[in-house]
C-alpha atoms as a PDB file:
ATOM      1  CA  UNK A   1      81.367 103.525  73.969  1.00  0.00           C
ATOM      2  CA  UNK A   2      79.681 102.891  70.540  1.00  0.00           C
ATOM      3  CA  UNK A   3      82.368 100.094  68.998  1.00  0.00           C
ATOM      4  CA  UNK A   4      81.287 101.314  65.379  1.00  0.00           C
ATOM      5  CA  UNK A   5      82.354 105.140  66.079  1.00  0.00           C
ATOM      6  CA  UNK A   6      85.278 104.228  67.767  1.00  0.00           C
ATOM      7  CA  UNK A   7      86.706 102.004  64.829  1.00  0.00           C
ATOM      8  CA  UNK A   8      85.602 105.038  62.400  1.00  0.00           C
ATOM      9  CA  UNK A   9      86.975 107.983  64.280  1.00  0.00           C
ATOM     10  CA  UNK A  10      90.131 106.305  66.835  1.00  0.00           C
ATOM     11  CA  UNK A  11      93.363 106.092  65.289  1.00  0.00           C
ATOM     12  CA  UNK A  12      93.798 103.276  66.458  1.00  0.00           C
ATOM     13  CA  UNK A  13      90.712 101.234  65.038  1.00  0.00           C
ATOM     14  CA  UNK A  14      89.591  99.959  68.215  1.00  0.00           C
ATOM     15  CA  UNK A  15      88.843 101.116  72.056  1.00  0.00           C
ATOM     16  CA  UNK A  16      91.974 101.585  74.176  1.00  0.00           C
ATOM     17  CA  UNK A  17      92.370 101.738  77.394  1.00  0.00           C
ATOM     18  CA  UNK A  18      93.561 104.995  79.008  1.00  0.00           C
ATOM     19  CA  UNK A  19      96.953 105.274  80.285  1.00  0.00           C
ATOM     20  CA  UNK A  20      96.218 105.623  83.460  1.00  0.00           C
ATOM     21  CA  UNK A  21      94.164 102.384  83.795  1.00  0.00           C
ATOM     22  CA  UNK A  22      96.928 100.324  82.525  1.00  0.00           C
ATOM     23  CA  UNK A  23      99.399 102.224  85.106  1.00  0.00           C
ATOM     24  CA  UNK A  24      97.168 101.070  87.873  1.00  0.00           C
ATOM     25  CA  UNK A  25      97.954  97.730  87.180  1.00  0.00           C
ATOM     26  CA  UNK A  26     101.088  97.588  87.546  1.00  0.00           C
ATOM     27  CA  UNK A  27     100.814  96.831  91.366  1.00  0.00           C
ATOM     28  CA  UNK A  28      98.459  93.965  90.912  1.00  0.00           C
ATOM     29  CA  UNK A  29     100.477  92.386  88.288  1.00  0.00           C
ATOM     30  CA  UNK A  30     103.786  93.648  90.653  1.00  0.00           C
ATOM     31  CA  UNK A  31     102.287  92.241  93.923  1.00  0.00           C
ATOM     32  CA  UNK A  32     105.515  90.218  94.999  1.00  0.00           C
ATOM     33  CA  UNK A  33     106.569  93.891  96.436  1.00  0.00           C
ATOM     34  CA  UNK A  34     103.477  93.448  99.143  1.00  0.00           C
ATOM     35  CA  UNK A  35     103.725  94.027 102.502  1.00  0.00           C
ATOM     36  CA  UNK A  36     103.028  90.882 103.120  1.00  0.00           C
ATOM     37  CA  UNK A  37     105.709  88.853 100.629  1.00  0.00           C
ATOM     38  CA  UNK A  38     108.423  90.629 101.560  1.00  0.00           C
ATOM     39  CA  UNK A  39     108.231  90.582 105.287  1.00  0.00           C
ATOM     40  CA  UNK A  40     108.653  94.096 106.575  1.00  0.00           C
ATOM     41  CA  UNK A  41     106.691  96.109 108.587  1.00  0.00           C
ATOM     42  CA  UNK A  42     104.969  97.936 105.486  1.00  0.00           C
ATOM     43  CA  UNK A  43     104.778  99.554 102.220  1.00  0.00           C
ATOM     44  CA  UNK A  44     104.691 103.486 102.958  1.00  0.00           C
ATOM     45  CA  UNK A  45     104.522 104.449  99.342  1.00  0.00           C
ATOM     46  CA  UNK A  46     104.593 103.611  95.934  1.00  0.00           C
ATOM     47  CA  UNK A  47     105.092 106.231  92.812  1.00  0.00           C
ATOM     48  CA  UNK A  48     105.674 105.819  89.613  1.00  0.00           C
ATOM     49  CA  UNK A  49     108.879 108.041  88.596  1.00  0.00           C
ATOM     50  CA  UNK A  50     108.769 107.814  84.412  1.00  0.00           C
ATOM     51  CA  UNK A  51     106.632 106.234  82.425  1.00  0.00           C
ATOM     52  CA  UNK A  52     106.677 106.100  78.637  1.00  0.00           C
ATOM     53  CA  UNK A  53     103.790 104.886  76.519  1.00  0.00           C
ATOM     54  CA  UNK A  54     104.960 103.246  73.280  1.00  0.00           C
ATOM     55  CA  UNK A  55     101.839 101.251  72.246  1.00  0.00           C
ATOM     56  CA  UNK A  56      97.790 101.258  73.129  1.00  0.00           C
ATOM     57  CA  UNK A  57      96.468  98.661  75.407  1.00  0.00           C
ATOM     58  CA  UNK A  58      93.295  97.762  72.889  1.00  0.00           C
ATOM     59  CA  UNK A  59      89.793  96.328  74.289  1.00  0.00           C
ATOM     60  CA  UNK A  60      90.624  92.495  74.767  1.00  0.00           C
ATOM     61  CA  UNK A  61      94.401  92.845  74.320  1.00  0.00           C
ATOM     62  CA  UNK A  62      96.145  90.327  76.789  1.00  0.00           C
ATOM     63  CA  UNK A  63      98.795  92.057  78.564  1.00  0.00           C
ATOM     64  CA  UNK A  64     101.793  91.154  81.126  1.00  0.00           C
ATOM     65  CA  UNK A  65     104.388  92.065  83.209  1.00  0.00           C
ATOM     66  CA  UNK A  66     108.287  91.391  83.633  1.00  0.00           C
ATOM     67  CA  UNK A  67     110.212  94.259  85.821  1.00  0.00           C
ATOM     68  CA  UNK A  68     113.782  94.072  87.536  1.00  0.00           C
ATOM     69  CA  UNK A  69     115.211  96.264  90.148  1.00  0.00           C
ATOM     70  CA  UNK A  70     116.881  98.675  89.378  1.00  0.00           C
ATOM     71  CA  UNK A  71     118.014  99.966  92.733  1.00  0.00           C
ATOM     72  CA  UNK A  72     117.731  99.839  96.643  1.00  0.00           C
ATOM     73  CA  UNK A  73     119.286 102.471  98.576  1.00  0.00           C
ATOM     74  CA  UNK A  74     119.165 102.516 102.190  1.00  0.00           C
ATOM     75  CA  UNK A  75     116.877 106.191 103.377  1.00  0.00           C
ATOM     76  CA  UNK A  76     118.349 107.165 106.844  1.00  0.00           C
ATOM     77  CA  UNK A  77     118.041 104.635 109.430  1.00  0.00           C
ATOM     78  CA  UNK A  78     114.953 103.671 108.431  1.00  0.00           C
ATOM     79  CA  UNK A  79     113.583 102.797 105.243  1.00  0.00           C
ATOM     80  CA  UNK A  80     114.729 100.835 101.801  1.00  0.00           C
ATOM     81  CA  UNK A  81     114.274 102.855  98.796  1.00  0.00           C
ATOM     82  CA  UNK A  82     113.088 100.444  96.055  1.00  0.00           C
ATOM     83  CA  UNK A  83     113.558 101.339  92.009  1.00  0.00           C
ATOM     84  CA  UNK A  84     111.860  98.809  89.526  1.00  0.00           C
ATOM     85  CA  UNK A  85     111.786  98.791  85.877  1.00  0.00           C
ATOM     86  CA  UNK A  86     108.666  97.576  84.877  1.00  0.00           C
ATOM     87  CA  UNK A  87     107.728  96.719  80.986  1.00  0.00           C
ATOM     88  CA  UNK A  88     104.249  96.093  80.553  1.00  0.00           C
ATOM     89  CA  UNK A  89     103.864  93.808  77.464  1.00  0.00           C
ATOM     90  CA  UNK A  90     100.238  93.022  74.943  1.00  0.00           C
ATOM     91  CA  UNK A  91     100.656  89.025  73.660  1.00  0.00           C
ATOM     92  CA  UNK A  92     102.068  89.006  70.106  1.00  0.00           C
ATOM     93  CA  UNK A  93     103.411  92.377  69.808  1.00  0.00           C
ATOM     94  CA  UNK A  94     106.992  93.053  69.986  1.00  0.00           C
ATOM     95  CA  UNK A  95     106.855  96.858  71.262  1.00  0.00           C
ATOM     96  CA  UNK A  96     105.432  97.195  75.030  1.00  0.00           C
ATOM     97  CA  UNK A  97     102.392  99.049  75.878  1.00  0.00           C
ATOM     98  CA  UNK A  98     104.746 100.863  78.247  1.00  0.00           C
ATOM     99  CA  UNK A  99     107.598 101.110  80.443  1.00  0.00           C
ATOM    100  CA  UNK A 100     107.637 102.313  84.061  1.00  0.00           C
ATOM    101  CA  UNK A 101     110.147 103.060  86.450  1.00  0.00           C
ATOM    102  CA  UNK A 102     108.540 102.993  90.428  1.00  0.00           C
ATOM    103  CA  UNK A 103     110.093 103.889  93.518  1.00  0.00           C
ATOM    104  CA  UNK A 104     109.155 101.934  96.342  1.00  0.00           C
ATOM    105  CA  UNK A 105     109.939 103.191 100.069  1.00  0.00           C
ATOM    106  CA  UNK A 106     109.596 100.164 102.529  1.00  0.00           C
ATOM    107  CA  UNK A 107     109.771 101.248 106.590  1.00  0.00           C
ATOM    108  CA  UNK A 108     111.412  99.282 109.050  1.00  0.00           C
END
């Protein structure tokens, strides 16, 4: 991307990244939830169930991650269902980039 265009014609003055991208993260900046931290026999799927963007994630922008959980529910006889609020948060800015809620379904 040409840096010059971008501050011309974004609205927001700078490169950003796309939505998507910064969703991804949220299991690498998440990872306590592994397989392998928590002990069971594995992680059949993770989804994100809402998200809501509130502010771009701009080129350089340092960004981190507190979540809670919401939820667990035991699924039959065999599986934990998992809900996490997750607020992704840019240094020095007081409104997150976003706000997630997963659902995490561990088998045992």
């Amino acid at each position: 991307m040409d840096p010059f265009r971008v501050a011309k014609k974004s609205p927001y003055g700078a490169k950003i990244a796309y939505g998507f991208l910064t969703l991804s993260l949220i299991s690498l900046l998440t990872c306590d939830m592994s397989s392998e931290q928590v002990y069971v026999d594995g992680i059949s799927q993770f989804t994100n169930n809402k998200a809501r963007y509130m502010n771009p994630v701009r080129f350089g922008d340092k960004i981190r991650s507190n979540y809670h959980i919401v939820s667990i529910a035991k699924m039959r006889r065999t599986a934990l269902r998992v809900i996490k609020g997750i607020t992704i948060k840019i240094e020095n800015l007081k409104k997150p980039a976003c706000v997630v809620e997963t659902v995490t379904l561990i088998f045992f």
